[in-house]
Protein backbone atom coordinates (compact mmCIF):
# COMPACT_ATOMS: atom_id res chain seq x y z
CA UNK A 1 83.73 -85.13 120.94
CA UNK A 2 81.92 -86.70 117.79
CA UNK A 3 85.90 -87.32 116.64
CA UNK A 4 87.09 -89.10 119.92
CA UNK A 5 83.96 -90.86 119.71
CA UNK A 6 84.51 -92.39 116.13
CA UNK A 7 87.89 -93.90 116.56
CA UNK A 8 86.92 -95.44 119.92
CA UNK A 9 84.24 -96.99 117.62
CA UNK A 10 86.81 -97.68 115.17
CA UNK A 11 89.42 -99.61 117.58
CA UNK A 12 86.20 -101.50 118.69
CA UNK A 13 85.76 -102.62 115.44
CA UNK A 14 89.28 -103.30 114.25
CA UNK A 15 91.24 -104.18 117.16
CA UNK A 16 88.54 -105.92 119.50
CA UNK A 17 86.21 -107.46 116.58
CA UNK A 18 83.08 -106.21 118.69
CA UNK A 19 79.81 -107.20 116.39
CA UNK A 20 77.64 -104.57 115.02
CA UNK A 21 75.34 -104.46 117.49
CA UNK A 22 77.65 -103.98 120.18
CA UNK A 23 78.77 -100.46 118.26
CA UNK A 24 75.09 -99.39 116.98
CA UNK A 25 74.74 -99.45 121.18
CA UNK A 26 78.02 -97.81 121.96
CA UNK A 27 77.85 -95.17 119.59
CA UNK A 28 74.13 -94.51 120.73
CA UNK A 29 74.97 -94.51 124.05
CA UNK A 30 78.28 -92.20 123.68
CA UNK A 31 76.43 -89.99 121.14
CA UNK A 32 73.77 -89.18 123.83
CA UNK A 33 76.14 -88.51 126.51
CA UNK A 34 78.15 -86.00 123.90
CA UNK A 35 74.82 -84.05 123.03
CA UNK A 36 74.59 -83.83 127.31
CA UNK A 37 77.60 -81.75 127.57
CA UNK A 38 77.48 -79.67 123.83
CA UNK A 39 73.95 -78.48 125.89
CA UNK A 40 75.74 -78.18 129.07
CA UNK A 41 78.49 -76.01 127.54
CA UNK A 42 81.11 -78.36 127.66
CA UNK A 43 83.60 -78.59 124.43
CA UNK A 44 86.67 -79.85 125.90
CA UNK A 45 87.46 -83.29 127.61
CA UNK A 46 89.34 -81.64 130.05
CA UNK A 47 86.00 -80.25 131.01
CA UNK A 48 84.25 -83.31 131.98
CA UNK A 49 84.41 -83.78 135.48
CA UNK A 50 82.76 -86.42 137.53
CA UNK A 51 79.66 -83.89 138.13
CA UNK A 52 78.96 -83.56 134.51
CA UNK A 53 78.61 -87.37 134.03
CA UNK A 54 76.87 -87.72 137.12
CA UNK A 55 74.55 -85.29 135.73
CA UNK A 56 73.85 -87.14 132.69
CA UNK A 57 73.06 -90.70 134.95
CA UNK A 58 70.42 -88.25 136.55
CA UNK A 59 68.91 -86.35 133.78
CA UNK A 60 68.51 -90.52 132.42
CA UNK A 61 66.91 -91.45 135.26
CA UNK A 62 64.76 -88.46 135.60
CA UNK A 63 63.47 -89.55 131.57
CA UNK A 64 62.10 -93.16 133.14
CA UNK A 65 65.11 -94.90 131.91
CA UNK A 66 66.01 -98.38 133.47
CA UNK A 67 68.82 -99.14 136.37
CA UNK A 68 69.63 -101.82 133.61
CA UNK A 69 70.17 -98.99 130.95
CA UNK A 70 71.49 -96.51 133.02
CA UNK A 71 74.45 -98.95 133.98
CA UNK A 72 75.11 -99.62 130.22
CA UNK A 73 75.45 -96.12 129.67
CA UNK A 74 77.63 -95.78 132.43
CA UNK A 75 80.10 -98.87 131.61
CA UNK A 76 80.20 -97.43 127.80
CA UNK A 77 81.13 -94.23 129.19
CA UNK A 78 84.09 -96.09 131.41
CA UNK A 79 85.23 -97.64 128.70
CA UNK A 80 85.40 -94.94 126.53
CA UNK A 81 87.09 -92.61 128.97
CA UNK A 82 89.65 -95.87 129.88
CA UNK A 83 90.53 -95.93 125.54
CA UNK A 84 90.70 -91.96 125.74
CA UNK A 85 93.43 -92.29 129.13
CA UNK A 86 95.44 -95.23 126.93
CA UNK A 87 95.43 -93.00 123.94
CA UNK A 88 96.66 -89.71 126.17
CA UNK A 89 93.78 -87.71 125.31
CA UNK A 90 92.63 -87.29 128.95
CA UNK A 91 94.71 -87.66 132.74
CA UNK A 92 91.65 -88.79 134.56
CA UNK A 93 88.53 -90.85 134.45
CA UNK A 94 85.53 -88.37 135.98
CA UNK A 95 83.94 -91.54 136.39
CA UNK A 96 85.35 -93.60 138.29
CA UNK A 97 84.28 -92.78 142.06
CA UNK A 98 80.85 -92.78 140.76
CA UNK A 99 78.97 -96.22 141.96
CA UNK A 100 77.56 -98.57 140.00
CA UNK A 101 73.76 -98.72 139.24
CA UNK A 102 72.26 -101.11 141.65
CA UNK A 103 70.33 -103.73 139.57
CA UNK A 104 67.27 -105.59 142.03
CA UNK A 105 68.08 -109.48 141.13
CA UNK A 106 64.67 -110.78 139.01
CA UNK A 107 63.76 -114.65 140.26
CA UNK A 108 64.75 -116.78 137.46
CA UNK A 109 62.40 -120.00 137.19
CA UNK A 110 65.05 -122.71 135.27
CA UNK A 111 63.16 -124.21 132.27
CA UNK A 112 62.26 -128.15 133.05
CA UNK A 113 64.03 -130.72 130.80
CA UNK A 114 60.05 -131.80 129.54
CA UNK A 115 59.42 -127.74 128.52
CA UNK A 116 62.88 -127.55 126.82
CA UNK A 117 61.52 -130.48 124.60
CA UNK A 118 58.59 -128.56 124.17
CA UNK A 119 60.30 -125.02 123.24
CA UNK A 120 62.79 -127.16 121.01
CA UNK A 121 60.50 -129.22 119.18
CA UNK A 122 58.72 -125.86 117.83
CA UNK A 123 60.80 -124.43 115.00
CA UNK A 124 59.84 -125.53 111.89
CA UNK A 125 62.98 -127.34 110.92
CA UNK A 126 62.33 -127.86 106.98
CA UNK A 127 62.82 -124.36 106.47
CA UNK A 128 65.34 -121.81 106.44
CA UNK A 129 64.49 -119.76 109.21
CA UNK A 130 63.45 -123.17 111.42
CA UNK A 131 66.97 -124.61 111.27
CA UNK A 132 68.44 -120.99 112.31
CA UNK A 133 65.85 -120.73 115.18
CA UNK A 134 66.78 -124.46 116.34
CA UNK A 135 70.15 -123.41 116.70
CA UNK A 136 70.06 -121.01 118.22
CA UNK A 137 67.95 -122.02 120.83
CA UNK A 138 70.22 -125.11 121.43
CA UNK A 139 73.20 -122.41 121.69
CA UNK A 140 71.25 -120.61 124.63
CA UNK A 141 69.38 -124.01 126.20
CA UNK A 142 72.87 -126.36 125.46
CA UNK A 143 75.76 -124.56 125.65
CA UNK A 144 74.41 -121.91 127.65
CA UNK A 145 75.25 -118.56 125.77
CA UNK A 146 74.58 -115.66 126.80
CA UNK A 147 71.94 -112.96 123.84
CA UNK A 148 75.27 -110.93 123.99
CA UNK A 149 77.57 -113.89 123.03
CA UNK A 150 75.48 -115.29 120.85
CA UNK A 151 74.91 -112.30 118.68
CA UNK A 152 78.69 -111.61 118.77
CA UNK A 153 79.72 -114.78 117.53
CA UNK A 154 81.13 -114.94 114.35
CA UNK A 155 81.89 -117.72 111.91
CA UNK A 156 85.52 -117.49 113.08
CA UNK A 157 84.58 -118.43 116.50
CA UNK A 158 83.52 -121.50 114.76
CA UNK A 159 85.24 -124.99 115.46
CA UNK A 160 82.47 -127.59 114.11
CA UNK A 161 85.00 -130.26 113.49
CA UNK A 162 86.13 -130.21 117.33
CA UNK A 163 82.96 -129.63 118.48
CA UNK A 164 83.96 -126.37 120.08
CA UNK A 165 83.22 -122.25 119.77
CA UNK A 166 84.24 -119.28 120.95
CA UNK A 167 82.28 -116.78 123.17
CA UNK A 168 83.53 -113.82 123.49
CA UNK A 169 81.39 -110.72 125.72
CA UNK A 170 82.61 -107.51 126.89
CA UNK A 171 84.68 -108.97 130.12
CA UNK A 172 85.47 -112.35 129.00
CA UNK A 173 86.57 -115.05 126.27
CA UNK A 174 85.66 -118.48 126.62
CA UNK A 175 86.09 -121.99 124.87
CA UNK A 176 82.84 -124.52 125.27
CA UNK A 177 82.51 -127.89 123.86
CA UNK A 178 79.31 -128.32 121.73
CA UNK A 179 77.03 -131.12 122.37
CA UNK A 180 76.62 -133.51 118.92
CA UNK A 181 72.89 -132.41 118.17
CA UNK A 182 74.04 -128.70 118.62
CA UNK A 183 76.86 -129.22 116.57
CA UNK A 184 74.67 -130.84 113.65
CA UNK A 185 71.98 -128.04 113.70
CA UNK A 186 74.47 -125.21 113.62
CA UNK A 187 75.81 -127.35 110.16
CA UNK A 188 72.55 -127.95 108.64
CA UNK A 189 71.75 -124.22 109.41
CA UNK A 190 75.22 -122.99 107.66
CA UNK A 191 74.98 -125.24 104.73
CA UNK A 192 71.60 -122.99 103.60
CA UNK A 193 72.94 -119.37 105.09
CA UNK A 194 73.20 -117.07 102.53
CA UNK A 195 74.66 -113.64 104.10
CA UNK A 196 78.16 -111.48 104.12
CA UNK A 197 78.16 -110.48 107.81
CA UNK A 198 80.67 -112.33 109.57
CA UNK A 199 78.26 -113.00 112.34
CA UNK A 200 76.74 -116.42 112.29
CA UNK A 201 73.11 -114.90 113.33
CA UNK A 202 71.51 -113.16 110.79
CA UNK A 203 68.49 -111.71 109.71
CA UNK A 204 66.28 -112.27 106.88
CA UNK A 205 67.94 -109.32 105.43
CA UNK A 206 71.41 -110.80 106.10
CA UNK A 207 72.19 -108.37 108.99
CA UNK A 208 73.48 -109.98 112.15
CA UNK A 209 70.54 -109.94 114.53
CA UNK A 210 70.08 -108.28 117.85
CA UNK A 211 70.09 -108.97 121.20
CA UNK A 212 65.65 -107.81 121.01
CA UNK A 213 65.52 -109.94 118.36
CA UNK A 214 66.75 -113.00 119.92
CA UNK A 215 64.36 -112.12 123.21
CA UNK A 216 61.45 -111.49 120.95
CA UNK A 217 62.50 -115.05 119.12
CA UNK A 218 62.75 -116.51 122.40
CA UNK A 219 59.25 -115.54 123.62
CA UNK A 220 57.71 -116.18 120.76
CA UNK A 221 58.35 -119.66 120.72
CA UNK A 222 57.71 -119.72 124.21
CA UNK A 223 54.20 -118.74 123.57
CA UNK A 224 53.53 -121.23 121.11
CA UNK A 225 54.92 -124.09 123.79
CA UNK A 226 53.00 -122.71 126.25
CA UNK A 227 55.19 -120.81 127.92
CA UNK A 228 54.27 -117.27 128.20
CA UNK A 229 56.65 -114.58 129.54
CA UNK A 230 59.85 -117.39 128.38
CA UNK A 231 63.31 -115.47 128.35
CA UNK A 232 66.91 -116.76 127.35
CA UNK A 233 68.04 -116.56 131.24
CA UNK A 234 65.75 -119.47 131.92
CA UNK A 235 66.88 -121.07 129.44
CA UNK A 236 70.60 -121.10 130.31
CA UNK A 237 69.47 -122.45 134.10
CA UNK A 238 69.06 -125.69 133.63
């Protein structure tokens, strides 16, 4: 399984440019489901049946996991069994009569145009890490970018001249026009990046951040606005 596994990852990386973090969570995610069936006593693909995997949603849910989580490790394993039909490794997807995870919608309070001035105006924009923050928060409050899109986004996706990027997630592409002050503090933010990833996002140890990261960044500055319990959703809801 471990073999399948690592040239899915591998046409993730090379043919559909998925970020790092997308794979670290794939790879996870498939890794865990492959230990399931080695304990279950299942070698063989042709093995896997839709009882196995709906075994492994169960034995998630009986360890306190999330809906939320449970339905990532359910689209990862659709995906991967989808790549492992294309390839002709399997006939069949066991998954696919199983039902999605049902996901209880959470009220989302938009963010007032007076407490995105707030949140905005508290990076500290003479240093480094300031002009990163302030971009990225105008990339979630301005051009309304998903954690997911914004940690995939590489310096490809990049059209500062035409005021555009690309957005790319797991079921869609999309072109948005940048707004001049966006546009500005993603170039005054590039002009001091130091960092080989290819993702625009990085870390103080040049890694491309995380999707936590980006909520923890997010509700951190909320805090020091005054807005407790702030998350990129409310953000984007303008």
């Amino acid at each position: 399984m471990e073999a399948y596994i690592a040239e899915y990852l591998e046409y993730l990386r090379t043919k559909k440019h998925r970020s790092a973090n997308t794979l670290a969570a794939y790879k996870q995610d498939l890794l865990r489901f492959a230990l399931f069936l080695q304990n279950s006593g299942i070698c063989r693909l042709d093995k896997i049946t839709e009882t196995s995997c709906s075994l492994f949603l169960l034995a998630l849910e009986g360890e306190g996991k999330s809906p939320a989580s449970v339905q990532r490790k359910l689209t990862a394993l659709r995906s991967f069994f989808d790549f492992l039909i294309r390839r002709g490794y399997m006939k069949e997807d066991p998954t696919e009569l199983l039902p999605s995870i049902h996901l209880a919608e959470r009220e989302c309070i938009p963010l007032s145009a007076e407490d995105q001035k707030k949140l905005l105006a508290q990076p500290d924009r003479a240093s480094g890490k300031g002009k990163r923050d302030y971009a990225l928060l105008l990339l979630l409050a301005c051009a309304g970018l998903q954690p997911s899109e914004l940690v995939s986004l590489r310096l490809p996706d990049l059209f500062l001249k035409n005021g555009l990027l690309t957005a790319r997630s797991e079921s869609r592409e999309r072109n948005i026009r940048l707004t001049q002050e966006t546009v500005a503090a993603l170039e005054d933010y590039l002009s001091l990046r130091r960092a080989e990833a290819a993702e625009v996002f990085v870390s103080r140890s040049g890694e491309a951040m995380s999707r936590q990261a980006v909520w923890k960044l997010v509700r951190g500055y909320g805090e020091r606005a005054g807005l407790p319990g702030l998350n990129p959703q409310q953000l984007r809801k303008q």
